[in-house]
Protein backbone atom coordinates (compact mmCIF):
# COMPACT_ATOMS: atom_id res chain seq x y z
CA UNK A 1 49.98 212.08 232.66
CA UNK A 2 48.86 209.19 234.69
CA UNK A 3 45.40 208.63 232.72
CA UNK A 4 47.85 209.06 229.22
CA UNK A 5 50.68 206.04 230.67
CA UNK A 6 47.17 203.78 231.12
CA UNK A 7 46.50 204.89 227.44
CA UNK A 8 49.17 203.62 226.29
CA UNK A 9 49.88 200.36 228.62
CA UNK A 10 46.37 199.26 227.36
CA UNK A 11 46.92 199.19 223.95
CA UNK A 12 50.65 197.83 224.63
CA UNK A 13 48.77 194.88 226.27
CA UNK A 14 46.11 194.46 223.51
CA UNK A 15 49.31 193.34 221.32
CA UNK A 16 49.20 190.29 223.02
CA UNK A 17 45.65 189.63 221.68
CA UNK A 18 47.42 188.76 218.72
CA UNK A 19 50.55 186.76 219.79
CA UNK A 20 47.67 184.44 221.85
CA UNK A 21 45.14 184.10 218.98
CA UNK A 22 47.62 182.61 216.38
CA UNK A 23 49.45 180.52 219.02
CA UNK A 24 46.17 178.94 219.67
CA UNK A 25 45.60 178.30 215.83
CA UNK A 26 49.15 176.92 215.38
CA UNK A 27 48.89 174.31 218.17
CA UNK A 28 45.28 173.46 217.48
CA UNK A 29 46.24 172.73 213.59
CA UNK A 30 48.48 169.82 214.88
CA UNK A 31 46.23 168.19 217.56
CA UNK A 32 43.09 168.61 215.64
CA UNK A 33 44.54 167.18 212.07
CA UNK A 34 46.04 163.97 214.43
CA UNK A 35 42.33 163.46 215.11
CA UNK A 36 41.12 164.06 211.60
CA UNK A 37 43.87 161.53 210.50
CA UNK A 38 41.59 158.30 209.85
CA UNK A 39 38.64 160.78 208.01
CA UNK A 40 41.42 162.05 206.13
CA UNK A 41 42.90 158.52 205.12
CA UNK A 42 39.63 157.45 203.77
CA UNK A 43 38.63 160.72 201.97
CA UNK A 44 41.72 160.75 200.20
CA UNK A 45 41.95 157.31 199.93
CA UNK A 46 45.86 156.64 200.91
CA UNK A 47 47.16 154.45 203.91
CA UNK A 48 47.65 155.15 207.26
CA UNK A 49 51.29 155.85 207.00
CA UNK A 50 50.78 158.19 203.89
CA UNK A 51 48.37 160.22 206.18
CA UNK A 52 50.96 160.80 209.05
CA UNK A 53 52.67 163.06 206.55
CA UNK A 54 49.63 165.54 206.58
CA UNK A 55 51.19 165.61 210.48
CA UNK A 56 54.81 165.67 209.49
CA UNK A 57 55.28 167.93 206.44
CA UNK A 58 54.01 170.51 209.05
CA UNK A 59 56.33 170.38 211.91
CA UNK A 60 58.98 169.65 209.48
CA UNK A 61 58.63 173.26 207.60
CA UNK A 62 58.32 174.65 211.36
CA UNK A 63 61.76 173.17 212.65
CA UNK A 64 63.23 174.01 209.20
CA UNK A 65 62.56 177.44 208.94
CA UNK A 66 62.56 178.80 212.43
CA UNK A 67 66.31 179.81 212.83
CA UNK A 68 66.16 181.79 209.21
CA UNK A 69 62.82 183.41 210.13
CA UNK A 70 64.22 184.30 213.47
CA UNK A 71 67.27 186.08 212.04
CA UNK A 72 64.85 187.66 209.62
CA UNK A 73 63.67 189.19 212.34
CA UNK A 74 66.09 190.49 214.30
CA UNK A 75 67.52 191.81 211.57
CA UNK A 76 64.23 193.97 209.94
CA UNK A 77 61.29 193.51 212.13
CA UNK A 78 59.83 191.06 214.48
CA UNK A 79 56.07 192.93 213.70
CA UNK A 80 56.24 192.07 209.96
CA UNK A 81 57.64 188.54 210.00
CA UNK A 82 54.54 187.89 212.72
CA UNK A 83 52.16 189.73 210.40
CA UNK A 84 53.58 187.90 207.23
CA UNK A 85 53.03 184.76 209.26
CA UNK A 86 49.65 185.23 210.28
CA UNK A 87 48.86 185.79 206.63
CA UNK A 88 50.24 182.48 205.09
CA UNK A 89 49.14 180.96 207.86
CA UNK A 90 45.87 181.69 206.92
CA UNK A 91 45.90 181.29 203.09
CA UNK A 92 47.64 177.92 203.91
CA UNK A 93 44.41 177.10 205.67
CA UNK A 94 41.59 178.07 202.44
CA UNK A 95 44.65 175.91 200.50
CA UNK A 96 44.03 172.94 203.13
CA UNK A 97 40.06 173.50 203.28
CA UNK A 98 39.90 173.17 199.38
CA UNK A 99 42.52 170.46 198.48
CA UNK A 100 41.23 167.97 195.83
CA UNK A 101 44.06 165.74 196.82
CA UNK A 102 46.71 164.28 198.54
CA UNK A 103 49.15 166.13 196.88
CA UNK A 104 47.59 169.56 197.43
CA UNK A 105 46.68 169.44 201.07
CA UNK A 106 50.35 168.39 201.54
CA UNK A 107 51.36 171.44 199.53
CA UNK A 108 48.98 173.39 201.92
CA UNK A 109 50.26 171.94 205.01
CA UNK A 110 53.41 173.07 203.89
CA UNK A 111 52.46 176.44 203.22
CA UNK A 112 50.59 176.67 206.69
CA UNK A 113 54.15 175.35 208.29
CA UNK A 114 55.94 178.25 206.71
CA UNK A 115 52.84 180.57 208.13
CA UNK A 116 53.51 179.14 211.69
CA UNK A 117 57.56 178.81 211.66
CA UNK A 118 57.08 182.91 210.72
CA UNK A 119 54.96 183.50 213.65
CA UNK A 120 56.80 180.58 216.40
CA UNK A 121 60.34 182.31 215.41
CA UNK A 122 59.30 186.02 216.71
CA UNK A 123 56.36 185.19 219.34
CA UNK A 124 58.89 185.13 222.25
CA UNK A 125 60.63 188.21 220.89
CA UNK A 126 57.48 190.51 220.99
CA UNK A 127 56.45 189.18 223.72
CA UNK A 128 59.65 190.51 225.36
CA UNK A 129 58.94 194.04 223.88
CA UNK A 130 55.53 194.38 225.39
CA UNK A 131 56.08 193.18 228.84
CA UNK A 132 58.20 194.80 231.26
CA UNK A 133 61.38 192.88 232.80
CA UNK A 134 59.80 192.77 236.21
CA UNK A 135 56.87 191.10 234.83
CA UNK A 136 57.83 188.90 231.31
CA UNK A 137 57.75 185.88 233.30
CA UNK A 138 53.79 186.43 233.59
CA UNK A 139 53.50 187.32 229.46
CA UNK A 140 55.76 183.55 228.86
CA UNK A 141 53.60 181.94 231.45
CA UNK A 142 50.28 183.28 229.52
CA UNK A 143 51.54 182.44 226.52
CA UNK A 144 52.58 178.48 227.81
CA UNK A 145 48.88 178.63 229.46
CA UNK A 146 47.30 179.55 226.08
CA UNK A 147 49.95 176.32 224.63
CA UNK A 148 48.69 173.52 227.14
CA UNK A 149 44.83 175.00 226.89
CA UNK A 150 45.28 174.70 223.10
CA UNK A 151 46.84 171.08 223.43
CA UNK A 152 44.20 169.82 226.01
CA UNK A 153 41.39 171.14 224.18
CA UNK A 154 42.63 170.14 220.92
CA UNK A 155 41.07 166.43 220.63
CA UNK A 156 38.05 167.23 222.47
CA UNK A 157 37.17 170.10 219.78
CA UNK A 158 38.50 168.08 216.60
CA UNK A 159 35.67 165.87 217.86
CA UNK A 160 33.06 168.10 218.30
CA UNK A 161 33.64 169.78 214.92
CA UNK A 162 33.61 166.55 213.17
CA UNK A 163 30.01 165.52 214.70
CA UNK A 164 28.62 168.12 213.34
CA UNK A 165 30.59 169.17 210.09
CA UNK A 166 33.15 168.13 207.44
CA UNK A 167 36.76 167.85 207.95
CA UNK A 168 37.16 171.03 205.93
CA UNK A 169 35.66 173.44 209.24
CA UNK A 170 38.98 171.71 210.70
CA UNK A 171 40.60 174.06 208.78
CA UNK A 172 38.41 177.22 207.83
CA UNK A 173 37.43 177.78 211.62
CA UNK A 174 41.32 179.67 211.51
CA UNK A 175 39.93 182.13 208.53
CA UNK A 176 38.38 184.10 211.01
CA UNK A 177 40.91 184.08 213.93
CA UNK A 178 43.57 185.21 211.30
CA UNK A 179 41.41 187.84 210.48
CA UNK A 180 41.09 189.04 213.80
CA UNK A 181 44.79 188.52 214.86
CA UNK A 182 46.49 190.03 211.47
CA UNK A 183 44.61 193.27 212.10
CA UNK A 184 45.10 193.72 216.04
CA UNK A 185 48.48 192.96 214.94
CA UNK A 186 49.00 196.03 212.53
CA UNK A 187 47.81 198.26 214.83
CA UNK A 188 49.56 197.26 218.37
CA UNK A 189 52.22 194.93 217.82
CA UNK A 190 55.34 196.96 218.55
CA UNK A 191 58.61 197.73 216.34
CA UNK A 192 61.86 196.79 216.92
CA UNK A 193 64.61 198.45 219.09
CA UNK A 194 66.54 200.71 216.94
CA UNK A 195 69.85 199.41 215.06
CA UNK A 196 73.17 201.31 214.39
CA UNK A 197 73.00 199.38 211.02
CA UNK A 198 71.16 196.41 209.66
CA UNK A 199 73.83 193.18 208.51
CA UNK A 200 72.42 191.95 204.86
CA UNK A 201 70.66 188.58 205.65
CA UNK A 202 72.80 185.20 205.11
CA UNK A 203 71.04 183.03 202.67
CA UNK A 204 74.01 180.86 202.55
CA UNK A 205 73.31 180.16 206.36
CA UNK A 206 69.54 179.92 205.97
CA UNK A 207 69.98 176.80 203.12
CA UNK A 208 72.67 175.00 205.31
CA UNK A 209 70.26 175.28 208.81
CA UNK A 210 66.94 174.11 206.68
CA UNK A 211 69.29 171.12 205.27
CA UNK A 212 70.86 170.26 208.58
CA UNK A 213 67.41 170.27 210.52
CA UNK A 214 65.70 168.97 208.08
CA UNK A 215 67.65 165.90 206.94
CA UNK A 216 68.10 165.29 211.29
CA UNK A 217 64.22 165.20 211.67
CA UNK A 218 63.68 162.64 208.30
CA UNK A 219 66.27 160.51 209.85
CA UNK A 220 64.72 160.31 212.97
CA UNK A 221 60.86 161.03 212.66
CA UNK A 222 61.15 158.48 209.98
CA UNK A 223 62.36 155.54 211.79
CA UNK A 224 59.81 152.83 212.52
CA UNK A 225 61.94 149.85 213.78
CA UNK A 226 60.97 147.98 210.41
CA UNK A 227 64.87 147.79 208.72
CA UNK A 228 64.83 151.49 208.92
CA UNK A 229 68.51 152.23 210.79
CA UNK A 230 70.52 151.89 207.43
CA UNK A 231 68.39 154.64 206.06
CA UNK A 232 67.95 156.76 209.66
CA UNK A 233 71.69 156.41 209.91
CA UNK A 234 72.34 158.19 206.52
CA UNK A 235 69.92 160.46 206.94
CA UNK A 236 71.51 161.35 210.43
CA UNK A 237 75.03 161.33 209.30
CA UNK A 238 74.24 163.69 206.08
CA UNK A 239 72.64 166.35 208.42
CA UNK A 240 75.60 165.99 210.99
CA UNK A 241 78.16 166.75 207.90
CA UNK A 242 75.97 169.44 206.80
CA UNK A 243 76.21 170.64 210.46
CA UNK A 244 79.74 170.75 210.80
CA UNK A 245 80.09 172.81 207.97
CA UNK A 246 77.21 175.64 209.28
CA UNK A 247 78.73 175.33 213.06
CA UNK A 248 82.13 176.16 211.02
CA UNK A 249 80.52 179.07 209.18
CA UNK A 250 78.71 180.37 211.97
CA UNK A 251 81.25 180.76 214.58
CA UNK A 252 82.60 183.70 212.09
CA UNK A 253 79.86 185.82 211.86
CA UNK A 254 78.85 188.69 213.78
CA UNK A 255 75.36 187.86 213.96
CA UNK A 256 75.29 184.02 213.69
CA UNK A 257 72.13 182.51 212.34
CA UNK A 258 72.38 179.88 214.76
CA UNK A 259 73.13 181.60 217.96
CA UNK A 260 76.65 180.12 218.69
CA UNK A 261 77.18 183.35 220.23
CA UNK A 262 74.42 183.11 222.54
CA UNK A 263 75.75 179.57 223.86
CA UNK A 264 78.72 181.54 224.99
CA UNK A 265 76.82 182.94 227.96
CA UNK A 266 76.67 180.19 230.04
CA UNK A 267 73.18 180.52 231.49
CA UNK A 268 72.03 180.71 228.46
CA UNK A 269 73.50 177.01 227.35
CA UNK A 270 72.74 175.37 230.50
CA UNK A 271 69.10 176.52 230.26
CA UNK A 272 69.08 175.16 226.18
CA UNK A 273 70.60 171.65 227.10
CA UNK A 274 67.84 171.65 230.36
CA UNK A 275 64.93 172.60 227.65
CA UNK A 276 65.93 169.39 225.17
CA UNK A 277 66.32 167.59 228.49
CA UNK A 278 63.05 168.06 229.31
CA UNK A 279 61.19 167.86 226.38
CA UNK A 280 62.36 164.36 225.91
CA UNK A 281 61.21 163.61 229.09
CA UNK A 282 57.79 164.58 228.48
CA UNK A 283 57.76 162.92 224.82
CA UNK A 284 59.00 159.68 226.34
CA UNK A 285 55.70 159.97 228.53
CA UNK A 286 53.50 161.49 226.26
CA UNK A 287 53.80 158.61 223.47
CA UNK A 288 54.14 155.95 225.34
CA UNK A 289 51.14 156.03 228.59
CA UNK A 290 48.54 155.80 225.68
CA UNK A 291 49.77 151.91 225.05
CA UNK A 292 49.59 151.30 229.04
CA UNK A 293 46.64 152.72 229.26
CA UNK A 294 44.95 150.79 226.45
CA UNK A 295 46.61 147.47 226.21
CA UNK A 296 47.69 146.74 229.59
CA UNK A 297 45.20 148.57 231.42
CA UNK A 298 42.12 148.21 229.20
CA UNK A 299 40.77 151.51 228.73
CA UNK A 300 38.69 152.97 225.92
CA UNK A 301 40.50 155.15 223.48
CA UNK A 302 38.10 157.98 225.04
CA UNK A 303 38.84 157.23 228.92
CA UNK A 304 42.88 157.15 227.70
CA UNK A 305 42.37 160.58 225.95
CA UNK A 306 40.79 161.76 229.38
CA UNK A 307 43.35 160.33 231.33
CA UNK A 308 46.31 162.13 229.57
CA UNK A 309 43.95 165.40 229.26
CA UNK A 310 44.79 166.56 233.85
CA UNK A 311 48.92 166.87 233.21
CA UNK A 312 48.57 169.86 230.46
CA UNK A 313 45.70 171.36 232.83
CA UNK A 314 47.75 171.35 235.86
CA UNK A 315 50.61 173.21 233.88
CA UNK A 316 48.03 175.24 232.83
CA UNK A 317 47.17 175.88 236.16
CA UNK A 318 50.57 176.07 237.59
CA UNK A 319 52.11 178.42 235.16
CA UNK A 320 51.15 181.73 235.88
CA UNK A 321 51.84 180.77 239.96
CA UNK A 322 54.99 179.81 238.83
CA UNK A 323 55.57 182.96 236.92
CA UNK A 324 54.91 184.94 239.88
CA UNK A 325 56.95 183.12 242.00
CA UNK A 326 60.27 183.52 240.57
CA UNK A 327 59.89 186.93 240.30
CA UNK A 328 61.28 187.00 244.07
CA UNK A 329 62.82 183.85 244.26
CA UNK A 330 65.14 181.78 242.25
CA UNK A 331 64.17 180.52 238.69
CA UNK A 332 67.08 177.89 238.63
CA UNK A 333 66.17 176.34 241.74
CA UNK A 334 62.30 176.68 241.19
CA UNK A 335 62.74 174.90 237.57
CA UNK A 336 64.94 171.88 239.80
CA UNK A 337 62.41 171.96 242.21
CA UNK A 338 59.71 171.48 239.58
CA UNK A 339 61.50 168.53 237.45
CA UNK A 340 61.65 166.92 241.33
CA UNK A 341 58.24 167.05 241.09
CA UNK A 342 57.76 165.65 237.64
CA UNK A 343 60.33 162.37 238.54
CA UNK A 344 58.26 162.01 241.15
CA UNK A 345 54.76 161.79 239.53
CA UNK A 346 56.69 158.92 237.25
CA UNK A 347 57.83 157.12 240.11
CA UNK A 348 54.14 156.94 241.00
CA UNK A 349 53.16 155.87 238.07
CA UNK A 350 55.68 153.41 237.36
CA UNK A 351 54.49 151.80 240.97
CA UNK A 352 51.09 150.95 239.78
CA UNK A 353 50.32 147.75 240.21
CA UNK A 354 49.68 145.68 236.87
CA UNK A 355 45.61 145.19 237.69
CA UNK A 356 42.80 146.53 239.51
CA UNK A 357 43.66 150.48 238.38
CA UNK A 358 41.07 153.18 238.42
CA UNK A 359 41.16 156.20 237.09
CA UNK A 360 41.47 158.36 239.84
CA UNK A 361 44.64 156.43 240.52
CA UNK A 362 46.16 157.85 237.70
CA UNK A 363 44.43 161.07 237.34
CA UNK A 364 46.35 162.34 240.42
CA UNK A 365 49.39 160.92 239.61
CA UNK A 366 49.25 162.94 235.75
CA UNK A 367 48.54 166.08 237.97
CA UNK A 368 51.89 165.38 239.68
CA UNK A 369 53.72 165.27 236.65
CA UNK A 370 51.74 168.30 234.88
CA UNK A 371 52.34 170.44 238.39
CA UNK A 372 55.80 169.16 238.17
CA UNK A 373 55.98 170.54 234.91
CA UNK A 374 54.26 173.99 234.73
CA UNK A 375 56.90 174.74 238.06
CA UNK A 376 59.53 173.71 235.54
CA UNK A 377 58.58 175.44 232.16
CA UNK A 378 58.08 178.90 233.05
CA UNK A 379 60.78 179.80 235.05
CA UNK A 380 63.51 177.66 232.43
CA UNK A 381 62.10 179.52 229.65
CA UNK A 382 61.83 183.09 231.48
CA UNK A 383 65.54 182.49 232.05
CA UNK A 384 66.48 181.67 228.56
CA UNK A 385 65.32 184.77 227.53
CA UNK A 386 66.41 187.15 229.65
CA UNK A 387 70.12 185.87 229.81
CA UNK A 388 70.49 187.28 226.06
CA UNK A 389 70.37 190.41 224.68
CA UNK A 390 67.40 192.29 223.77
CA UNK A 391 68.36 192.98 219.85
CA UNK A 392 69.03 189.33 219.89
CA UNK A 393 65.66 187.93 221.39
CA UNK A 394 64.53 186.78 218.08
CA UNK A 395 67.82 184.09 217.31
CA UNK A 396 67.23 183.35 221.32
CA UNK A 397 63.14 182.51 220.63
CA UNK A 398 63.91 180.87 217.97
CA UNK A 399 66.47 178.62 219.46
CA UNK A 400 63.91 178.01 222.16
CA UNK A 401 61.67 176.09 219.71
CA UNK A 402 64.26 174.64 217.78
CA UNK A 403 65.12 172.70 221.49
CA UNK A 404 61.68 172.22 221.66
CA UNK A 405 60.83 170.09 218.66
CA UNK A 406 64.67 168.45 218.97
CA UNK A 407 63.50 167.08 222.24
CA UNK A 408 60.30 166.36 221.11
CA UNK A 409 61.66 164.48 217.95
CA UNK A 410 64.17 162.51 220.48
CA UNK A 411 61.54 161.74 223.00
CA UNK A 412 59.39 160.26 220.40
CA UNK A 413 62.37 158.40 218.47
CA UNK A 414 63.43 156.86 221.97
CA UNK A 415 60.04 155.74 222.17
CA UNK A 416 59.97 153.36 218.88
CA UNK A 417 63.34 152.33 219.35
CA UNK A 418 62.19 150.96 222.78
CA UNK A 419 59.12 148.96 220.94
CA UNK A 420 61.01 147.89 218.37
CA UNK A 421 64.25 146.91 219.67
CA UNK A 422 63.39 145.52 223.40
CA UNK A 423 62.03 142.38 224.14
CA UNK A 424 58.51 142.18 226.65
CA UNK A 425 54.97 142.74 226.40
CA UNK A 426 53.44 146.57 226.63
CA UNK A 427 53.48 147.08 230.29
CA UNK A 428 57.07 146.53 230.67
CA UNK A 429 58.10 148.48 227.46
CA UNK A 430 56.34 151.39 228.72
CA UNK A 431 58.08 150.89 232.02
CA UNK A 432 61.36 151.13 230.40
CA UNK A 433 60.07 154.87 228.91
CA UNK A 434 59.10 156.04 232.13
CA UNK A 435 62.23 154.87 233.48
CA UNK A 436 64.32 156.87 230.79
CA UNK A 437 62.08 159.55 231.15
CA UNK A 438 63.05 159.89 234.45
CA UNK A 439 66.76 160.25 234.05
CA UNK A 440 66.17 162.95 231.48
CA UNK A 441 64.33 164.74 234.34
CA UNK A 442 67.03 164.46 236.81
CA UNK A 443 69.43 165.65 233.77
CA UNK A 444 67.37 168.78 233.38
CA UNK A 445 67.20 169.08 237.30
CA UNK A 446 71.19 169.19 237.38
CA UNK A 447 71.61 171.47 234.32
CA UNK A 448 68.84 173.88 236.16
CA UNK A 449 70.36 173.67 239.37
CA UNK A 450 73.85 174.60 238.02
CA UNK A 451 72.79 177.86 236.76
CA UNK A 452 71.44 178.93 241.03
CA UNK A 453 74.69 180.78 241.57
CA UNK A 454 74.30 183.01 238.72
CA UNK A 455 71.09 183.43 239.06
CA UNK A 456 71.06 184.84 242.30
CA UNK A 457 73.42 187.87 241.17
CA UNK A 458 70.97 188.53 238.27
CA UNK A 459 67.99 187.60 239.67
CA UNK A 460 65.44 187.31 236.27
């Protein structure tokens, strides 16, 4: 019996083969293309700011199509939409790798977006199937170690590919990874839980979400300071009406798309509002250091790409400590105690003098913040999870990357409003981001910190 249970724990673990290979192709294919950007500009022959929608078309289909694809999920099965995902995924790439155009690698990047918001809306909710409860926190903190691997290594391998081969290997290197990960896939990734009955799917709900999110993100990905608020405040207003309307509709039905029902369970909220929180935070930093680092500080675009490479290593690092951790002590407190930690790494930062900076005196300091961070991350997002129910762990996963790219899109929206609005030269702009950064961090500190009582009578 005992050698039969290792059987079958092994090839319940070899699911996650899967899960990891696609997350690694769906953050490389937006930290490799930024690279690409410039080769792609001139072999297409558009501008600079036509290219940033090779970026954007991407993330947009993502943040669009998440909720729907998450509810598709929950509803029929978590293992096909992930299969289905890893398949368009894949064709979207041989579409990107053979575009003539501008047009058609936009079309592909589409089509790849759709591929990834499949796979992103359901990653979380099969990850919860294969773990046990005692030990999901270490299957999330593998997963956000495979994330901030992908992201740190992400430049450096754009680069190397490029040395030595066309932008199209940028794309076809994922051929072969889909391969692998669709057919691992079919023959470990588990079903879903059993259902009484299966609700029909709400296509009503799924057009008024992709409207809402998507007018939101044009409004505010699109702003660029240059006479753009008449058209960001339309934008914003249209997708708040839109809103109201799917809020209205939602709050009626039994299995909401968006998970208003979820945001009933007040752990649940708290640990949502921390996640935005928090992701604008690290946006706020993540955009802005690059413009202290080069034009105040005078660093090479290479040593600046080295110098924000140690904060996603040291969450990395952190993660799977962190994971372990909280498994006997408690998550709310641990994430607080970890977005201490990340104010404080900005604090050091923000105390750098103006001249005479070497590198080593902001390597440490990024460690700070990415240890800060990887103490934060794992334990917020273990609790997320495992404050809903298990039949609705898709609609929670999904509304786990939905926060994600909201804070993200805030974050970097706070960021050109900053530039464009205030007055001052770079260093004291960027001071102003680290500054608001840090509020958002003592935000998400609060939020976690209010959820410590709870958490202590169901310990995650």
């Amino acid at each position: 019996m005992e050698e039969r249970s290792d059987k079958l724990s092994l090839k319940k673990y070899t699911a996650v083969i899967a899960i990891l290979i696609v997350l690694v192709m769906t953050v490389l294919d937006v930290t490799v293309v930024n690279v690409a950007l410039p080769v792609l500009a001139d072999k297409f022959s558009i501008t600079d700011s036509q290219t940033v929608w090779i970026v954007t078309i991407y993330q947009l289909m993502i943040t669009m199509l998440i909720l729907p694809l998450s509810s598709v999920g929950d509803l029929f099965s978590y293992r096909r939409t992930f299969l289905t995902g890893v398949v368009v995924f894949t064709l979207g790439s041989i579409m990107c790798a053979s575009s003539p155009n501008f047009v058609a690698i936009l079309v592909a990047r589409a089509i790849q977006g759709i591929g990834a918001a499949c796979v992103m809306s359901v990653n979380i909710a099969l990850t919860r199937l294969i773990y046990p409860p005692k030990v999901l926190g270490r299957g999330l903190a593998l997963n956000g170690m495979v994330v901030a691997s992908a992201t740190a290594a992400g430049p450096t391998l754009a680069g190397a590919i490029l040395s030595v081969a066309s932008w199209h290997w940028l794309f076809l290197i994922n051929i072969p990874f889909g391969i692998a990960a669709f057919l691992v896939g079919l023959r470990y990734l588990p079903h879903n839980p059993p259902r009484d009955r299966k609700p029909k799917y709400d296509f009503v709900s799924a057009i008024e979400n992709a409207a809402m999110f998507g007018l939101l993100f044009l409004g505010l990905g699109g702003y660029s300071g240059r006479n753009d608020e008449p058209k960001m405040i339309l934008l914003v207003l249209a997708a708040l009406t839109v809103g109201v309307f799917y809020i209205f509709r939602e709050r009626r039905r039994p299995i909401p798309m968006l998970p208003v029902d979820l945001f009933k369970i007040r752990t649940y909220s708290l640990s949502i509002i921390t996640s935005v929180c928090s992701f604008i935070a690290q946006m706020l930093v993540m955009v802005s250091l690059p413009f202290l680092f080069l034009n105040s500080y005078g660093f090479s675009s290479i040593t600046t790409g080295l110098l924000m490479t140690p904060w996603p290593v040291a969450t990395m690092i952190i993660s799977p400590f962190a994971a372990r951790f909280v498994e006997r002590h408690n998550a709310g407190a641990t994430a607080a105690a970890g977005m201490a930690v990340y104010a404080i790494g900005l604090l050091l930062i923000i105390f750098l003098p103006a001249t005479n900076i070497t590198e080593f005196d902001i390597i440490w300091r990024m460690t700070v913040c990415g240890i800060g961070y990887g103490m934060f991350q794992t334990p917020n997002n273990i609790v997320m999870v495992s404050s809903t129910p298990v039949q609705r762990t898709g609609g929670a996963g999904g509304m786990q990357s939905t926060a994600r790219l909201v804070g993200q899109t805030l974050g970097a929206t706070l960021v050109t409003i900053v530039f464009a609005v205030m007055q001052g030269n770079t260093y004291h702009l960027v001071h102003i981001c680290l500054a608001t950064s840090m509020a958002f961090a003592i935000f998400a500190g609060i939020f976690s910190i209010s959820r410590k009582s709870q958490l202590k009578q169901n310990r995650v």
